[in-house]
Protein backbone atom coordinates (compact mmCIF):
# COMPACT_ATOMS: atom_id res chain seq x y z
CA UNK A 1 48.71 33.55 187.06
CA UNK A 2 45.17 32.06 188.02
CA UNK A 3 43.40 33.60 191.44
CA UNK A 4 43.32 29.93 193.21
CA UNK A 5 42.34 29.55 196.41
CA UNK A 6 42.01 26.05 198.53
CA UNK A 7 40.72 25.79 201.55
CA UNK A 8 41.16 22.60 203.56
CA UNK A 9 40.87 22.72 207.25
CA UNK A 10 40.22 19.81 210.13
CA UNK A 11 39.03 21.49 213.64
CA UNK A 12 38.08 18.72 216.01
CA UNK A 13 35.95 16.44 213.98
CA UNK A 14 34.57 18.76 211.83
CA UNK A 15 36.44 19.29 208.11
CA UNK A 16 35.67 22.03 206.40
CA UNK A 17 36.44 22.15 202.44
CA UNK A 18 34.95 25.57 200.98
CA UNK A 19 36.01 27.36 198.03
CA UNK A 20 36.07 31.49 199.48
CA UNK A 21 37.74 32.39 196.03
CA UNK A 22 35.16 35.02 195.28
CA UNK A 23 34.06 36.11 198.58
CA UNK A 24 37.74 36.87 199.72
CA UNK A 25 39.26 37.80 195.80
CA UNK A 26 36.29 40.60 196.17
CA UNK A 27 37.66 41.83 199.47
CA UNK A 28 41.11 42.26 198.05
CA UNK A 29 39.67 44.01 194.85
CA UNK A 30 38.53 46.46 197.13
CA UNK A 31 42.30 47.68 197.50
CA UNK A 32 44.52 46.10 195.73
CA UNK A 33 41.96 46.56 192.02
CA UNK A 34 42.48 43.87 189.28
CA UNK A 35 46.23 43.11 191.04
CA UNK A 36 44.16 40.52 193.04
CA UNK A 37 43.45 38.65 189.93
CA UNK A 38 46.71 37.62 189.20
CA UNK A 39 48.08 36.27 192.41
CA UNK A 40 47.86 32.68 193.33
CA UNK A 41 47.53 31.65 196.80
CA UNK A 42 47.78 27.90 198.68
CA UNK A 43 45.93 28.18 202.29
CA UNK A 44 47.93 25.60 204.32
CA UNK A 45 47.52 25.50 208.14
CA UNK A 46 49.39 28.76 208.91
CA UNK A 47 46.53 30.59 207.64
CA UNK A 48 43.82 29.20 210.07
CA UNK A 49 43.29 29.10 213.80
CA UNK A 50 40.49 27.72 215.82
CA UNK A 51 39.21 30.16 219.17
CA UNK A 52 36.58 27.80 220.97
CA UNK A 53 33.99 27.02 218.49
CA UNK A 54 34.53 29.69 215.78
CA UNK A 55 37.03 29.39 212.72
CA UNK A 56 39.66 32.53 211.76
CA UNK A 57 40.87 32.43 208.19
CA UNK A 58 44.06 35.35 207.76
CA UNK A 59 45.56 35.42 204.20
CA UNK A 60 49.11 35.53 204.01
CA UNK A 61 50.92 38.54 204.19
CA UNK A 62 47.69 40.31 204.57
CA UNK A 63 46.05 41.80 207.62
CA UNK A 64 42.54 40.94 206.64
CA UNK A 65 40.42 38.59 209.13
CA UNK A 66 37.75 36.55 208.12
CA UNK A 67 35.28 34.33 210.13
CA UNK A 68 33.89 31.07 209.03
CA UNK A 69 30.51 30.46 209.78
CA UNK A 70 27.76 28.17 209.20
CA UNK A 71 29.30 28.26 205.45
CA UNK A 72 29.34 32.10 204.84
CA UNK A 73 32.89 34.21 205.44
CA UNK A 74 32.25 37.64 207.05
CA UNK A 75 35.09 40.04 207.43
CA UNK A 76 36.55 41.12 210.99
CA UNK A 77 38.47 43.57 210.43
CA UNK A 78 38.92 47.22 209.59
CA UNK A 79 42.53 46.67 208.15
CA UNK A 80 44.01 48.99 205.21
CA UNK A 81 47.77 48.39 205.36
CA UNK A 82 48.73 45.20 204.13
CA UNK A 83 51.68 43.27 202.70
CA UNK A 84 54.47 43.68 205.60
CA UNK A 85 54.26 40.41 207.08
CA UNK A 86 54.50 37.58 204.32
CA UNK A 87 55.67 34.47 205.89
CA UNK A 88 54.41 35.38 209.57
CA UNK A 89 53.48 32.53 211.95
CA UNK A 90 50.03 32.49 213.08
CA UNK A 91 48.62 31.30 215.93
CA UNK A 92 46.51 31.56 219.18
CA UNK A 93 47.02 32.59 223.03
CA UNK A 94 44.48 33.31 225.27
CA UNK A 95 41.59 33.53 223.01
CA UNK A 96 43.48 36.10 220.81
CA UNK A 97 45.08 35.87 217.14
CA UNK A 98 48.36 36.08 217.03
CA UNK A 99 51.33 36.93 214.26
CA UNK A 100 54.58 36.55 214.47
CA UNK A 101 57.65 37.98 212.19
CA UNK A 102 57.37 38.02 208.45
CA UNK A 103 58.98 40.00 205.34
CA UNK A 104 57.67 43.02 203.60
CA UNK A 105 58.50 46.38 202.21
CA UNK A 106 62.55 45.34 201.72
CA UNK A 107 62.39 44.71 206.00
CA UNK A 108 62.29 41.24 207.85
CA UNK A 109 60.82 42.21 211.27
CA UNK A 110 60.78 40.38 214.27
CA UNK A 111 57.11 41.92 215.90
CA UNK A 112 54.99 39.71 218.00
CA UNK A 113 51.41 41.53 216.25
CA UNK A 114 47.79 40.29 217.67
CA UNK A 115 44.36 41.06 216.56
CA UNK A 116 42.16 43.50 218.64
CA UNK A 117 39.12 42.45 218.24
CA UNK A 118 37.33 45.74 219.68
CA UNK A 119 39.29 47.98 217.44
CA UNK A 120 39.46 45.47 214.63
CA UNK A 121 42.63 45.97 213.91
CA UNK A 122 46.29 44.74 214.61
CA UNK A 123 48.41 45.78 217.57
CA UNK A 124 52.22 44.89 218.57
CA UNK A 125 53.20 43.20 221.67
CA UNK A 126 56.05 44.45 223.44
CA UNK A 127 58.60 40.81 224.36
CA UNK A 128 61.54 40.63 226.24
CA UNK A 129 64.76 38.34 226.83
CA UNK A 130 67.48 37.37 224.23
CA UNK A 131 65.20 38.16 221.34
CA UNK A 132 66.11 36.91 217.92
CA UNK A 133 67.07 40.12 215.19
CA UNK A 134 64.46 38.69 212.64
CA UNK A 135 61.66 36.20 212.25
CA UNK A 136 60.89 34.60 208.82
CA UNK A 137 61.55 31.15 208.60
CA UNK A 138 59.92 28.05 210.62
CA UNK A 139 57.56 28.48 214.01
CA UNK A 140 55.19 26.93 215.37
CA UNK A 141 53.49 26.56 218.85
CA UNK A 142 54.38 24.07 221.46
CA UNK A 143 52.14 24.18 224.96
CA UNK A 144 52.81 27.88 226.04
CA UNK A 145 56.05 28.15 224.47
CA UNK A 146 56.63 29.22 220.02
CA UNK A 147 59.61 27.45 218.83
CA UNK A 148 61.42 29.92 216.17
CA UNK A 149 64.22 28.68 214.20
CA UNK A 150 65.70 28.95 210.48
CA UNK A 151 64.97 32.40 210.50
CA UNK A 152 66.62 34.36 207.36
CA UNK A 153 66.95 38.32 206.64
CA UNK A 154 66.31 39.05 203.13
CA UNK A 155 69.20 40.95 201.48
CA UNK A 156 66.85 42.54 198.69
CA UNK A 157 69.70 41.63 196.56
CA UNK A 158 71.63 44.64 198.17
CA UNK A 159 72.86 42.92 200.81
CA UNK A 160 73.65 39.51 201.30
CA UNK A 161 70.96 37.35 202.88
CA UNK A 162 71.59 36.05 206.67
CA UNK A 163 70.66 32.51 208.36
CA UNK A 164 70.87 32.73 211.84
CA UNK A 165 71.70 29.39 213.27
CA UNK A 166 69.84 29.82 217.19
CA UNK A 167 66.92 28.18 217.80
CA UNK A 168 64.51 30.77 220.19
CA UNK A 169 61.95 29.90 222.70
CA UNK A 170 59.18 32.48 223.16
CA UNK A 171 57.26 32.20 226.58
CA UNK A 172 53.70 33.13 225.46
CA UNK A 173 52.74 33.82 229.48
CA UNK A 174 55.64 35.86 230.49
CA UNK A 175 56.32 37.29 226.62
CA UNK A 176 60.23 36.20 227.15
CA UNK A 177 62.42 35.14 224.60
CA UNK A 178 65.20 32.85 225.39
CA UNK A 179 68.10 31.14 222.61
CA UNK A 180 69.28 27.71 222.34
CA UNK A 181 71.73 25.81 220.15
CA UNK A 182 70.26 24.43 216.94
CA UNK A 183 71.09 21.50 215.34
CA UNK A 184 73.37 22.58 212.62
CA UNK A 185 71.68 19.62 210.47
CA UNK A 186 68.63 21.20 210.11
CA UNK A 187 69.51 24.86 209.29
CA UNK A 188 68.92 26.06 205.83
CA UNK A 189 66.96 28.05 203.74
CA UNK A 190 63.75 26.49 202.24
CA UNK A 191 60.09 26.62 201.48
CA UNK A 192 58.18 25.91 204.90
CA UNK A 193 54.98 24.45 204.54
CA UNK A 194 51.98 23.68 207.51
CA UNK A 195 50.51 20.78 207.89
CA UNK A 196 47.92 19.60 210.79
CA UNK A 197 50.79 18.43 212.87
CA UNK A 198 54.01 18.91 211.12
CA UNK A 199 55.76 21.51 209.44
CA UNK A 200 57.51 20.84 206.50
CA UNK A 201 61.00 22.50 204.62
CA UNK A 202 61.46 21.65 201.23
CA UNK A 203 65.01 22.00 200.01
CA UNK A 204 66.98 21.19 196.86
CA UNK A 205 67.87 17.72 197.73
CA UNK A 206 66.31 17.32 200.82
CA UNK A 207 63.31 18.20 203.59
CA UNK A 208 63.27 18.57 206.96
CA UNK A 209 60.17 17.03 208.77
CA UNK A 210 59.55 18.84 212.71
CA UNK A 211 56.55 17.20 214.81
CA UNK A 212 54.31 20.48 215.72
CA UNK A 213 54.24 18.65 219.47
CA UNK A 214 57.74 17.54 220.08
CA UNK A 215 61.06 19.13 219.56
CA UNK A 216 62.47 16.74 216.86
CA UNK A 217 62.66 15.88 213.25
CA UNK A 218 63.51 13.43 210.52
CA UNK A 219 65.36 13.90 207.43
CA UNK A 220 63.92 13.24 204.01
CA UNK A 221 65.40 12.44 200.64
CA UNK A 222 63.39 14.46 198.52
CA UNK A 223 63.71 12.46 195.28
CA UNK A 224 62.65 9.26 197.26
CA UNK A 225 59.45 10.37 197.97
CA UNK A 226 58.88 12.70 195.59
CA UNK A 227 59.12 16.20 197.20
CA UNK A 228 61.60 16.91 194.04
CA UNK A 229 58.87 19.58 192.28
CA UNK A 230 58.45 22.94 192.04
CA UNK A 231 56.20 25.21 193.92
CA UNK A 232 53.24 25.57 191.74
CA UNK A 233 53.54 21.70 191.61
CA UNK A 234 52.04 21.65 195.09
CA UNK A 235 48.48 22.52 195.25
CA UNK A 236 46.85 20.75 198.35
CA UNK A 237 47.73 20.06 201.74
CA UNK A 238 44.77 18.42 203.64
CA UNK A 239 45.45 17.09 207.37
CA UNK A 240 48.48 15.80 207.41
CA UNK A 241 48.73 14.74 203.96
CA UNK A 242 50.03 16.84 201.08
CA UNK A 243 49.09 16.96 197.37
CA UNK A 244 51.51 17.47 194.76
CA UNK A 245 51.22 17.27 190.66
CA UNK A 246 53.08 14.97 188.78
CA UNK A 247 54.21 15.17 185.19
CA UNK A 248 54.89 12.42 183.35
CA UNK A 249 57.06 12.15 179.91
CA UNK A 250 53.90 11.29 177.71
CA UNK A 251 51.65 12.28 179.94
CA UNK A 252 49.29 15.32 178.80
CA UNK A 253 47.26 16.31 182.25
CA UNK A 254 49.05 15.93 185.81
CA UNK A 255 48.26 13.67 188.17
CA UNK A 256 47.87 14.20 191.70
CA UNK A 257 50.07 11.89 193.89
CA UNK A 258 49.62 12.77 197.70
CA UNK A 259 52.50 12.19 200.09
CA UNK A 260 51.58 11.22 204.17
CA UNK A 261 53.36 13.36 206.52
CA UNK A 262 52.64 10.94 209.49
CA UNK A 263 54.09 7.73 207.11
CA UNK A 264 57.32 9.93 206.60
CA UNK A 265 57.32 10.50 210.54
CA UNK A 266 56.23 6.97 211.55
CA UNK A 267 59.49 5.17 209.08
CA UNK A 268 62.54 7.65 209.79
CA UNK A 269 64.83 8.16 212.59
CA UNK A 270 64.09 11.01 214.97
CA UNK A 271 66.75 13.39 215.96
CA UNK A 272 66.89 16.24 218.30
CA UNK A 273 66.27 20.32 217.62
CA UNK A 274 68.12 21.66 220.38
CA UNK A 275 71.55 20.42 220.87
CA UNK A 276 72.89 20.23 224.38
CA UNK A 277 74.54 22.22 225.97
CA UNK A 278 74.85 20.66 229.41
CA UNK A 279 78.74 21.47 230.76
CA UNK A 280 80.95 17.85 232.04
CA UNK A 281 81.53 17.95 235.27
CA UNK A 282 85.52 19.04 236.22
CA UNK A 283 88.13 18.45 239.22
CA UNK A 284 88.23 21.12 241.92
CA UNK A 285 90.95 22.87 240.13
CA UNK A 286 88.57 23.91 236.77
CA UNK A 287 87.05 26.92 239.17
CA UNK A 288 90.65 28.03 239.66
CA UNK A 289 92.11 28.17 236.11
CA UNK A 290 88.68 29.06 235.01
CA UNK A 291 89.65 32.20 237.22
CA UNK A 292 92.48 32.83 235.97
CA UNK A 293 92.23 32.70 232.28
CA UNK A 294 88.62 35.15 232.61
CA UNK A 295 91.45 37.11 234.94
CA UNK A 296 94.07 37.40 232.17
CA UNK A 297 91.48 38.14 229.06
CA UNK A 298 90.16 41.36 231.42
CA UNK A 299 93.64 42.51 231.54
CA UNK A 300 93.72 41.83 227.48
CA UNK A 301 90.90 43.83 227.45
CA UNK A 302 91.58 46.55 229.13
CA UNK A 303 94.56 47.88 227.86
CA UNK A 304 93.17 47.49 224.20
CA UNK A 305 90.20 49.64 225.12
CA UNK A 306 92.94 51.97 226.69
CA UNK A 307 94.90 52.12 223.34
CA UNK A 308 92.02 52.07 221.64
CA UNK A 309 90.81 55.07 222.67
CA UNK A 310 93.98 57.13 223.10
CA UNK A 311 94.43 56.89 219.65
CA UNK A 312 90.81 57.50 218.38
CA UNK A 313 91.28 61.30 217.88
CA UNK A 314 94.47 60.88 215.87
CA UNK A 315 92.88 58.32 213.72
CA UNK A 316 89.75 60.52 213.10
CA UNK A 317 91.67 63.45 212.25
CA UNK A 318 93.21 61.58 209.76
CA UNK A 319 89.89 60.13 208.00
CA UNK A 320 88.76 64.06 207.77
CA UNK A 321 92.05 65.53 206.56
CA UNK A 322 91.72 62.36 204.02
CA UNK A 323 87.88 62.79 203.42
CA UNK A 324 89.01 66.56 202.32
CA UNK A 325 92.21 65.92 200.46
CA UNK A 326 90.55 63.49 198.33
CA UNK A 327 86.58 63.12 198.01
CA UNK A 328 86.14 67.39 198.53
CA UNK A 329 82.52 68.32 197.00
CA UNK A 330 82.02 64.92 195.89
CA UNK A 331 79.27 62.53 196.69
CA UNK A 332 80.28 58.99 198.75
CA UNK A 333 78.32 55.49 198.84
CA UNK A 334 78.28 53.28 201.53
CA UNK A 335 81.11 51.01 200.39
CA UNK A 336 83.08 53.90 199.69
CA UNK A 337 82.87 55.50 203.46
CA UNK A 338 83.37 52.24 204.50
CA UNK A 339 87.34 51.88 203.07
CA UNK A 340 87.89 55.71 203.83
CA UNK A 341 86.82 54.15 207.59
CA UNK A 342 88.99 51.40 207.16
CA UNK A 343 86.04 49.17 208.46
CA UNK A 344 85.21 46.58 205.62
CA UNK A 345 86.21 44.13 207.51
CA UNK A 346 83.15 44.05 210.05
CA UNK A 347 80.77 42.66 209.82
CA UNK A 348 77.31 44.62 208.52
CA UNK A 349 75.80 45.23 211.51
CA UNK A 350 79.20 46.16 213.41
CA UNK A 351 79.88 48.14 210.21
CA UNK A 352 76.63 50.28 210.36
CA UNK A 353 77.05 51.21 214.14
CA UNK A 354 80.36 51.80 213.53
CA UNK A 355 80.11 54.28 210.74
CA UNK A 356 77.40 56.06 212.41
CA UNK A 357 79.73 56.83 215.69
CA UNK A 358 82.22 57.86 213.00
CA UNK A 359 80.29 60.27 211.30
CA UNK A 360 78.99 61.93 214.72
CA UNK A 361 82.39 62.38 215.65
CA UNK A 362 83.69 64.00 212.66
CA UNK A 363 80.33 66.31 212.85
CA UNK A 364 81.18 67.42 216.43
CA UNK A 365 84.19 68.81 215.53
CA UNK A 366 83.32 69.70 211.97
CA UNK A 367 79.73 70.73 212.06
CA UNK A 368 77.86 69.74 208.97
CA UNK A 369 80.93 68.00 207.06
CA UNK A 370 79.09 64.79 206.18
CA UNK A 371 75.25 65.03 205.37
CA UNK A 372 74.04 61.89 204.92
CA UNK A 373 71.08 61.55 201.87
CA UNK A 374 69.10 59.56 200.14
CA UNK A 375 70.10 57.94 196.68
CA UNK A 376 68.10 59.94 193.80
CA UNK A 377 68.81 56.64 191.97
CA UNK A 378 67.50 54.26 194.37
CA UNK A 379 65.44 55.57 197.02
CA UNK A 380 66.33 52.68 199.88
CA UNK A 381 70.08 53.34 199.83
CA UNK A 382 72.36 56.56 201.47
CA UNK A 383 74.45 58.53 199.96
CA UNK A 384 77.15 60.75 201.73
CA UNK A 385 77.69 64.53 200.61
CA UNK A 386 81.31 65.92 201.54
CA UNK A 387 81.39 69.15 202.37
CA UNK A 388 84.79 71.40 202.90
């Protein structure tokens, strides 16, 4: 695959359009060798920010920063680890770069990262609030606030990949997350694309058009307009317009058709983000049964905590008097503890936290009895060795 880099950029009234393709292909040479060669890389506006006068370019998925300046690109940074953050947002607060989320190295992380310029290197931000579990999917930054929503977990085709339906709200002055409703018409999985003032998701049938300054979007029927194309297909995004290749029956070279953002905006219905979640008003009796049915599900509660754990010990002893009768010297997977557990039916993350108090039990009373280990076969899973 061709090393192609372009470079479009509007800051104020000044556009930009350089070709860094050498200057910024030699920095990643420096590391990555003749691997830098043969990856192919669209710049859209998630890999630029503006801090007063001076212009930041940040690949990517890659920790390098670069400075454009009267037509030159110097290097910021001191950066050697690079490739955990694919798919981050980036943007500005406060006259510092920041990134938020991304995937890399099997792990979607949720990190709120910004560029020390004194150290020249990248630092995590501690946030706070109702803060979502993972961040790769569309953001972007509205006043003092980042809008975060579509977020996915990649499954590394070991587990299954999760969408989480919230929309969150990060408060850049405060650091505090908060979660809202999302429209359920505008969660899925697609490619996200940034544009001057919109971001764009490109599904299989359809896109899904958000305003980077309001909290609403449009619907749009991909085939219609032409959003219908593979990836590679789309190989310019300049302002708010976006360039895509077309291939014709008979026709031997492509030709470029571009598509306006702010037409697709301007001629289809707006609807709403956030749904809401504003409660009717009620009689003076709702406070009263609202009281008592909160009163009776405490009671519910309670005495299935209270059975719960009265018969915890019995059902432990029985998983280890099983775990010896049957799987004795032998060597368990996850899936496997899980059914000796009886806990398939949680969910993953329940699942996890719930094996793990398992285990710790069983070990307190049976030192040493389950070790968990790494695969030899596949490094990023656990294995469980049974000992008598």
């Amino acid at each position: 695959m061709r090393f192609f880099f372009l470079l479009f950029l509007v800051c104020s009234t000044t556009v930009y359009s350089f070709d860094y393709k050498k200057a910024v292909r030699t920095e990643l040479s420096k590391q990555f060798g003749n691997a830098a060669n043969e990856q192919s890389i669209l710049f859209d506006y998630n890999h630029f920010v503006q801090i007063k006068e001076d212009t930041f370019v940040v690949p990517n998925g890659y920790h390098y920063v670069f400075q454009l300046k009267n037509g030159t690109i110097q290097r910021m940074d001191e950066s050697t680890f690079h490739g955990g953050n694919f798919g981050r947002f980036l943007f500005t607060w406060n006259n510092t770069i920041y990134a938020l989320g991304g995937y890399g190295f099997f792990n979607t992380n949720n990190n709120l990262a910004f560029f020390n310029a004194k150290l020249k290197g990248w630092m995590v931000e501690k946030t706070t609030g109702n803060k979502p579990p993972f961040i790769y999917g569309v953001s972007y930054q509205l006043g003092n606030k980042i809008i975060s929503f579509n977020n996915y977990k990649i499954g590394n085709n070991i587990d299954t990949d999760v969408l989480d339906s919230n929309l969150y709200v990060l408060d850049l002055k405060h650091k505090q997350w908060i979660k809202k409703q999302l429209n359920p018409k505008v969660c899925f999985v697609g490619r996200v694309f940034y544009l001057k003032d919109y971001v764009l998701t490109v599904g299989n049938n359809h896109s899904v058009l958000v305003h980077r300054k309001e909290l609403q979007f449009v619907f749009v029927d991909n085939e219609k307009v032409g959003l219908n194309v593979k990836y590679d297909q789309i190989n310019q995004i300049s302002g708010n317009t976006m360039g895509i290749l077309s291939y014709g029956n008979h026709r031997k070279e492509a030709l470029q058709v571009l598509i306006s953002m702010d037409e697709l905006w301007t001629k289809s219905p707006k609807q709403a983000l956030i749904v809401a979640t504003n409660l009717p008003k009620h009689s003076s009796s709702y406070g009263a049964w609202m009281f008592l049915i909160i009163s009776v599900l405490l009671v519910v509660i309670s005495i299935y905590f209270f059975r719960k754990k009265k018969t915890k010990k019995v059902a432990l002893d029985y998983n280890v008097l099983e775990l010896r009768l049957i799987n004795a010297n032998k060597i368990l997977n996850t899936d496997e503890m899980d059914e000796i557990f009886e806990i398939t039916h949680l969910e993953l993350d329940a699942r996890k936290l719930k094996r793990s108090r398992m285990i710790e039990e069983i070990n307190s009373r049976f030192p040493n009895f389950i070790i968990r280990e790494k695969d030899n076969t596949d490094k990023r899973k656990f294995v469980y060795r049974i000992h008598q």
